[in-house]
C-alpha atoms as a PDB file:
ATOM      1  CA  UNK A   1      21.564  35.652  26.582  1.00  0.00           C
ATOM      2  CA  UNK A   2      18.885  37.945  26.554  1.00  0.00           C
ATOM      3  CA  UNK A   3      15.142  36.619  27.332  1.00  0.00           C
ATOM      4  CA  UNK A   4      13.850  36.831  23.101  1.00  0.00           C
ATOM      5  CA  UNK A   5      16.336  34.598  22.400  1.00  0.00           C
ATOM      6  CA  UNK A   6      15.308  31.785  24.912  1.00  0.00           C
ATOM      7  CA  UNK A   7      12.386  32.235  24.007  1.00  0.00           C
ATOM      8  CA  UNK A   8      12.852  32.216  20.310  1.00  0.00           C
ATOM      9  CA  UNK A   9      15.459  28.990  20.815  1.00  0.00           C
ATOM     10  CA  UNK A  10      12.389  27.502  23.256  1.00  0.00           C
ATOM     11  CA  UNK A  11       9.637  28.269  20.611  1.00  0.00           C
ATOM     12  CA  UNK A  12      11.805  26.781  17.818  1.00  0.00           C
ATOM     13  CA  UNK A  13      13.069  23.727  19.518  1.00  0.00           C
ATOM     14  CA  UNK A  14       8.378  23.007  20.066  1.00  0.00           C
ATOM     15  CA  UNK A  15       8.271  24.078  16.627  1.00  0.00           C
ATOM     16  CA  UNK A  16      10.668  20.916  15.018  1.00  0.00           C
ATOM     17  CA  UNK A  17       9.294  18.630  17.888  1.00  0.00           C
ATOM     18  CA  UNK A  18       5.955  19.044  16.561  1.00  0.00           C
ATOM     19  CA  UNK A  19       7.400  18.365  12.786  1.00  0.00           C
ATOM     20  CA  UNK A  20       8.755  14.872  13.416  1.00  0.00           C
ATOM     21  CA  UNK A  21       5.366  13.908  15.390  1.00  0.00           C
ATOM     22  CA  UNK A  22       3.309  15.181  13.044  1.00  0.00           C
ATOM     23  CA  UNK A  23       5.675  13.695  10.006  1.00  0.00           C
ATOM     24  CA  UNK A  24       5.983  10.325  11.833  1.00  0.00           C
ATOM     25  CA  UNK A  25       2.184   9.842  12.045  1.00  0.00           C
ATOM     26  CA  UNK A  26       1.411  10.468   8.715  1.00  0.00           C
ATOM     27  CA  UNK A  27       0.998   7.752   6.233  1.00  0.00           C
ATOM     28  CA  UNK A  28       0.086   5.244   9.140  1.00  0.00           C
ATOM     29  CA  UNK A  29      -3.590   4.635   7.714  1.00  0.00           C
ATOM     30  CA  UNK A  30      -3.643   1.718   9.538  1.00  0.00           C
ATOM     31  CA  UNK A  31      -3.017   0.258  13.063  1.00  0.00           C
ATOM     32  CA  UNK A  32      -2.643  -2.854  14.555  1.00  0.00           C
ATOM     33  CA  UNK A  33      -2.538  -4.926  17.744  1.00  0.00           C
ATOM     34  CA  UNK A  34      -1.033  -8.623  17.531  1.00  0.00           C
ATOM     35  CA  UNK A  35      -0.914 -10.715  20.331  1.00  0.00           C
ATOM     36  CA  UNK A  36       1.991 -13.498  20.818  1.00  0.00           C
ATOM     37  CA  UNK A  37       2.799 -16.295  23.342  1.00  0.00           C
ATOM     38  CA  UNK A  38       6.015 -15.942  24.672  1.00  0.00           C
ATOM     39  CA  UNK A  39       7.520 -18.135  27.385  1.00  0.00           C
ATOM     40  CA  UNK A  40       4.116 -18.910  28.355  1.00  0.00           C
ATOM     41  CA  UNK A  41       2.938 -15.579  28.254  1.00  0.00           C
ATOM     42  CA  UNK A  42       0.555 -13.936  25.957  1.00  0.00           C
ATOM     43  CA  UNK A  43       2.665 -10.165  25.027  1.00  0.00           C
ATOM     44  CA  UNK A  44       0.194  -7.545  22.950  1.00  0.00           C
ATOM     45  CA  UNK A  45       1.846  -4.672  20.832  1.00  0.00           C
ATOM     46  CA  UNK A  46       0.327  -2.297  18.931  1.00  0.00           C
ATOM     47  CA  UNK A  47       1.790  -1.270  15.275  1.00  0.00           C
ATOM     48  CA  UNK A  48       0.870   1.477  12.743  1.00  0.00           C
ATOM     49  CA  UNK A  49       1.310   1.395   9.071  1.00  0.00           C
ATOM     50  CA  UNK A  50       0.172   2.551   5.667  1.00  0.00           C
ATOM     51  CA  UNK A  51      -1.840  -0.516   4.533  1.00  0.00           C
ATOM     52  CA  UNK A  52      -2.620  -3.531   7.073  1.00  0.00           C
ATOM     53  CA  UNK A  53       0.388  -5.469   6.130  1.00  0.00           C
ATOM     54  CA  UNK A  54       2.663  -3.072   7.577  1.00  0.00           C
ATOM     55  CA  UNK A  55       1.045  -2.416  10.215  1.00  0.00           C
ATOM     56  CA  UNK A  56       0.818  -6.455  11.025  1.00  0.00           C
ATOM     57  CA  UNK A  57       4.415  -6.683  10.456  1.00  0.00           C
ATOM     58  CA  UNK A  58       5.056  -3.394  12.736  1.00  0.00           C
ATOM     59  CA  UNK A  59       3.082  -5.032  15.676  1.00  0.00           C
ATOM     60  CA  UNK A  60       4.760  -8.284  15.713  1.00  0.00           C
ATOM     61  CA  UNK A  61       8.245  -6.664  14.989  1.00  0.00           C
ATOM     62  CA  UNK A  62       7.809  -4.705  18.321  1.00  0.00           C
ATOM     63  CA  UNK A  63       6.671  -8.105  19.953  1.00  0.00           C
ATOM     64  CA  UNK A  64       9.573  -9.579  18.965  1.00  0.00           C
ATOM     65  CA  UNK A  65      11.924  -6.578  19.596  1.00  0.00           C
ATOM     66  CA  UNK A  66      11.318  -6.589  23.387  1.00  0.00           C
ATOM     67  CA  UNK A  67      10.587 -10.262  24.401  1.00  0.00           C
ATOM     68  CA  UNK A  68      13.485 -12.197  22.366  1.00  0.00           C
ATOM     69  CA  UNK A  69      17.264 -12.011  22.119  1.00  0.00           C
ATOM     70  CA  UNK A  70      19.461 -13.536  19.851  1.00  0.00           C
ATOM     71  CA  UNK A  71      19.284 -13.663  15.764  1.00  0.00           C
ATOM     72  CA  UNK A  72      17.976 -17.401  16.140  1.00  0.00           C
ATOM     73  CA  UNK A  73      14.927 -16.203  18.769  1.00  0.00           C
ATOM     74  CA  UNK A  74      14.029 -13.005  16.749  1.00  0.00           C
ATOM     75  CA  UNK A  75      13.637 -15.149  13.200  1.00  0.00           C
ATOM     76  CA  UNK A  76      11.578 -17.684  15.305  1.00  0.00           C
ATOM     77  CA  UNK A  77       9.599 -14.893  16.641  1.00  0.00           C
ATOM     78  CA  UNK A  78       9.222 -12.919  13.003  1.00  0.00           C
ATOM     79  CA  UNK A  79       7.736 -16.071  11.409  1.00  0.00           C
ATOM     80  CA  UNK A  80       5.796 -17.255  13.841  1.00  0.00           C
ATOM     81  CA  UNK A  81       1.620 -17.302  13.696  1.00  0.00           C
ATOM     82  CA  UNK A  82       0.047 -14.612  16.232  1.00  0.00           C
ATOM     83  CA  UNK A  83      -2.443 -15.783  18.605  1.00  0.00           C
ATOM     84  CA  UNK A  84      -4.732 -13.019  17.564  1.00  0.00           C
ATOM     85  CA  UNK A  85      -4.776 -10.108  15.176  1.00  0.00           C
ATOM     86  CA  UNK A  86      -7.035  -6.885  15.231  1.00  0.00           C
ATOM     87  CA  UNK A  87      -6.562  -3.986  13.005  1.00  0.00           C
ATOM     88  CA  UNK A  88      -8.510  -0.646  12.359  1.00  0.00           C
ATOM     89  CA  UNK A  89      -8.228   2.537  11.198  1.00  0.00           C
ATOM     90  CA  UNK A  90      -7.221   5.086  13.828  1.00  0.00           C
END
């Protein structure tokens, strides 16, 4: 393979890396950090959304998503009250 092409394929590859950031960031107006107690521990996550809401729910979903297991411990965890809340804009 000749060297234009890597560098084309390398330059390209940057290119749609840079799309899905920049894509995935947009819209998220608002952002998060809710702070849980799980198994006597307090866990902080930040979340990003378009309106506060979301981003609430976003926080506490990623809370949830790495501290819990099972369908019983993730509904528990989804509807319970966070210790604290703080959201700005970024």
């Amino acid at each position: 393979m000749k060297m234009w092409m890597v560098v084309a394929v390398i330059l390209a590859m940057v290119g749609f890396m840079g799309i899905v950031v920049w894509s995935t960031l947009q819209g998220a107006d608002v952002e998060c950090v809710v702070c849980m107690e799980f198994q006597g521990e307090e866990v902080c996550r930040a979340g990003r959304g378009a309106d506060e809401l979301e981003a609430r729910q976003a926080a506490q979903e990623s809370v949830c998503g790495g501290n819990v297991s099972g369908m019983a411990e993730i509904i528990q965890c989804r509807n319970a009250q966070p210790l604290s809340t703080q959201c700005s804009a970024p």
